[in-house]
C-alpha atoms as a PDB file:
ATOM      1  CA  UNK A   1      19.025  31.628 -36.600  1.00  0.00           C
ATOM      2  CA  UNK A   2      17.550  29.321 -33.908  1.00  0.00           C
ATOM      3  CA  UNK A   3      16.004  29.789 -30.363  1.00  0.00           C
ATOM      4  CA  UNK A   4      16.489  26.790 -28.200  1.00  0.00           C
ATOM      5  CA  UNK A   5      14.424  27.817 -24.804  1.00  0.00           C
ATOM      6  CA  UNK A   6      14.451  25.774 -21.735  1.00  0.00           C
ATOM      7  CA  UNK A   7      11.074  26.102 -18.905  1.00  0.00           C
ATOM      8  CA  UNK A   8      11.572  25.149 -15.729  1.00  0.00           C
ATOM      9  CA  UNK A   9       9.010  25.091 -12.709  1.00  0.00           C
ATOM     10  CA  UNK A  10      10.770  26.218  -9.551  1.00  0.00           C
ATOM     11  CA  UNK A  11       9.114  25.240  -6.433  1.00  0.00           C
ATOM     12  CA  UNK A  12       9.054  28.196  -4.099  1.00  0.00           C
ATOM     13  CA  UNK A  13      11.435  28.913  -1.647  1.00  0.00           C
ATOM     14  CA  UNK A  14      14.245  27.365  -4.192  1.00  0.00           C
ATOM     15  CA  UNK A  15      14.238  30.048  -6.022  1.00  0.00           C
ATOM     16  CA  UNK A  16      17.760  31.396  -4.751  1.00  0.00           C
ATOM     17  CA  UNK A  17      19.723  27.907  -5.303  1.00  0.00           C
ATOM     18  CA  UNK A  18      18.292  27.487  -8.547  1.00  0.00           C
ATOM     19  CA  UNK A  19      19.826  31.203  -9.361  1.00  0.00           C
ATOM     20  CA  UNK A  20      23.219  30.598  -7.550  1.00  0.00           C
ATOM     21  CA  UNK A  21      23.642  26.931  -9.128  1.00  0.00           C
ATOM     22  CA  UNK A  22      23.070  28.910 -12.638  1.00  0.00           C
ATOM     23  CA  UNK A  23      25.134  31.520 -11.954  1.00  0.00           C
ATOM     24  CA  UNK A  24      28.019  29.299 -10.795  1.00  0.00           C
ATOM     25  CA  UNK A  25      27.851  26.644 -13.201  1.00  0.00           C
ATOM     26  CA  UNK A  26      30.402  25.944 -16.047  1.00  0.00           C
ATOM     27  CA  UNK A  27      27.937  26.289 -19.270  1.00  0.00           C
ATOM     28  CA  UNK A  28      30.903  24.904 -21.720  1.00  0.00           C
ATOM     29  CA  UNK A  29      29.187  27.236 -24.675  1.00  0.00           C
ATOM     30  CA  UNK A  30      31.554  29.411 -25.633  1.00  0.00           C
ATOM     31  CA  UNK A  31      33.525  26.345 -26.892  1.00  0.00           C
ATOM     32  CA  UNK A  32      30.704  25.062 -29.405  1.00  0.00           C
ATOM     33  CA  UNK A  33      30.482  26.247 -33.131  1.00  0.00           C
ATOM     34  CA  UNK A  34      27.458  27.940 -33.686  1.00  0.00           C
ATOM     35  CA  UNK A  35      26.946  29.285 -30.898  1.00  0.00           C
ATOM     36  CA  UNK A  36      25.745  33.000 -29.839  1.00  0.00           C
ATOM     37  CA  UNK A  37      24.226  34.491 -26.668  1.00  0.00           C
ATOM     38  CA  UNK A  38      22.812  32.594 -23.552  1.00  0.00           C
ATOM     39  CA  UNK A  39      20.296  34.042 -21.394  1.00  0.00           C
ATOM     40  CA  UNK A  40      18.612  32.613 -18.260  1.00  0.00           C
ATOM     41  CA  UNK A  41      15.318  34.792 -17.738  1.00  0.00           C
ATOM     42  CA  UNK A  42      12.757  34.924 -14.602  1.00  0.00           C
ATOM     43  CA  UNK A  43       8.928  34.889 -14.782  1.00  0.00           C
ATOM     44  CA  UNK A  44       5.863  35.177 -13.094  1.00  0.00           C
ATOM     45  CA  UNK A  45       5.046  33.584  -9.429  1.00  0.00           C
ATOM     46  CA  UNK A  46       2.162  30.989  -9.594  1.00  0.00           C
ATOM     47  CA  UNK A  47       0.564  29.415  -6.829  1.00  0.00           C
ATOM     48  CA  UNK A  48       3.343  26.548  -6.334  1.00  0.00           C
ATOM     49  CA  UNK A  49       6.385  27.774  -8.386  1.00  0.00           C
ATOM     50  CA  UNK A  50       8.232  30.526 -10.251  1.00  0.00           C
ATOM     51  CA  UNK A  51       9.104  30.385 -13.654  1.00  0.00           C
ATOM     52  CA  UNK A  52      11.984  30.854 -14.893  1.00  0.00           C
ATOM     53  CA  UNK A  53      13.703  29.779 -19.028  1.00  0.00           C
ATOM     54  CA  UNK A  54      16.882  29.824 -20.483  1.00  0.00           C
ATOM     55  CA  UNK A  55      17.260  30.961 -23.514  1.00  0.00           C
ATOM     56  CA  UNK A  56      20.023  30.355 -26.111  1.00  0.00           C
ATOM     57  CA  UNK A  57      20.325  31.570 -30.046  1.00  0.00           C
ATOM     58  CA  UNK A  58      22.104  29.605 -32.656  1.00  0.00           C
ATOM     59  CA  UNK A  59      23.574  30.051 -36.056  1.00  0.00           C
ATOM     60  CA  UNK A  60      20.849  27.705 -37.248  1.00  0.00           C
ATOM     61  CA  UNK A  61      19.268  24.353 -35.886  1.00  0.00           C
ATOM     62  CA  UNK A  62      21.816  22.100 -36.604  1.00  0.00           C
ATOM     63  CA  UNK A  63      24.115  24.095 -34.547  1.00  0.00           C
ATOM     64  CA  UNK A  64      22.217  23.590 -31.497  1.00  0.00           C
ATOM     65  CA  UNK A  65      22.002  19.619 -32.451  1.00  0.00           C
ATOM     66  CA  UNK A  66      25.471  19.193 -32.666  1.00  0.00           C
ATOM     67  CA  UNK A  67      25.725  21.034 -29.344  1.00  0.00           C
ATOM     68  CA  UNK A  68      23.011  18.634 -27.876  1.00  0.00           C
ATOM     69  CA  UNK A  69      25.010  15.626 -29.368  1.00  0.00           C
ATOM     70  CA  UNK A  70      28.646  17.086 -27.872  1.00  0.00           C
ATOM     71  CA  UNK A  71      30.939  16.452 -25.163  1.00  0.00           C
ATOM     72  CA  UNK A  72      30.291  19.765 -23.845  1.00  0.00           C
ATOM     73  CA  UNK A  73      26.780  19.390 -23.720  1.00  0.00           C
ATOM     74  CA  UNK A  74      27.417  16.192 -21.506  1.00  0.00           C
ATOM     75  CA  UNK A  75      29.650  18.131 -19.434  1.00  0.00           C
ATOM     76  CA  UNK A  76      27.440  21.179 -19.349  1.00  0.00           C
ATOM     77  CA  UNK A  77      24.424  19.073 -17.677  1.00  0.00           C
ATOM     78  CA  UNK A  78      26.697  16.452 -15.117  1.00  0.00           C
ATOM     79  CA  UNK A  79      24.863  16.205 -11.626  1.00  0.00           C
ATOM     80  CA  UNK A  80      21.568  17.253 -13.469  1.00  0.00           C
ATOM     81  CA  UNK A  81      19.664  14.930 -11.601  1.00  0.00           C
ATOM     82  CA  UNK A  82      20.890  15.916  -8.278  1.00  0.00           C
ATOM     83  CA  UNK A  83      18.775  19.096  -8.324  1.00  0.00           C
ATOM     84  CA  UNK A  84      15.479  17.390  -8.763  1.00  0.00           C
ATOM     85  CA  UNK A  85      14.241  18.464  -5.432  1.00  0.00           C
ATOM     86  CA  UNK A  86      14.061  22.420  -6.850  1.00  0.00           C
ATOM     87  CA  UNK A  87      11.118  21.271  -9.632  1.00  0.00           C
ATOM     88  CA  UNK A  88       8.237  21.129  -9.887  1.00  0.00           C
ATOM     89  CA  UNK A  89       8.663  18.657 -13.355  1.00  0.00           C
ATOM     90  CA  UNK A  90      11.251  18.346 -16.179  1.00  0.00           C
ATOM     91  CA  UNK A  91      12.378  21.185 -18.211  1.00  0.00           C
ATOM     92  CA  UNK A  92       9.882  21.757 -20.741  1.00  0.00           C
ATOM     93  CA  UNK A  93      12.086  22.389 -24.185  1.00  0.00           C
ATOM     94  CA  UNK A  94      10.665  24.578 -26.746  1.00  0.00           C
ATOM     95  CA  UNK A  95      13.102  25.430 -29.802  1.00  0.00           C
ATOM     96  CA  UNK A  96      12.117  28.210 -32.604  1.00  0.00           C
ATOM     97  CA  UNK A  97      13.694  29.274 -35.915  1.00  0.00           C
ATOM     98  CA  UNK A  98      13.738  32.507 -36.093  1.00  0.00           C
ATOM     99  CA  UNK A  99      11.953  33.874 -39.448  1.00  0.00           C
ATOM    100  CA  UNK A 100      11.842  37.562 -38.853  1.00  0.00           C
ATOM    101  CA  UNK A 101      14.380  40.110 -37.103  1.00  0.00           C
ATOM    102  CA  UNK A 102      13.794  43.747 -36.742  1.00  0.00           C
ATOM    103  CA  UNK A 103      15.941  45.628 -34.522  1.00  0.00           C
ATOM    104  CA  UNK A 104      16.085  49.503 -33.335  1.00  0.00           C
END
């Protein structure tokens, strides 16, 4: 399985429209083989933002790189750059194969 894992540095007091825009927004997942569980988590306060990463598990790698290459992915991320103003930067994109699983 893969981990594809999204950063993003919120600047403060955008904290609630980055949540609502999340919560609203059409992800187009579901539709796209491969795919498993979506998760958008919230971190730690720093001096001029909040963190905050979404995190998404795969079948394998080259699931997630046929979503990143897929209609839905365009579709998924239209207006992206309209929302600058809420970061501090980019998303910083870390991905992960998973090697080990142990579960209660």
């Amino acid at each position: 399985m893969y981990i594809a894992l999204n950063r993003f540095k919120v600047v403060h007091g955008a904290e609630e429209e980055f949540e609502t825009t999340w919560k609203n927004r059409e992800r187009h997942l579901a539709e796209v083989p491969g795919y498993l569980e979506f998760h958008m988590l919230k971190g730690a306060k720093f001096d001029d933002h909040t963190l905050y990463a979404s995190h998404t598990l795969w079948e394998s790698e080259q699931h997630f790189i046929n979503w990143t290459r897929s209609e839905a992915f365009r579709n998924a991320h239209k207006g992206a750059g309209e929302r600058k103003h809420m970061y501090l930067e980019g998303p910083h994109f870390e991905g992960f194969e998973i090697i080990l699983t142990e579960k209660r």
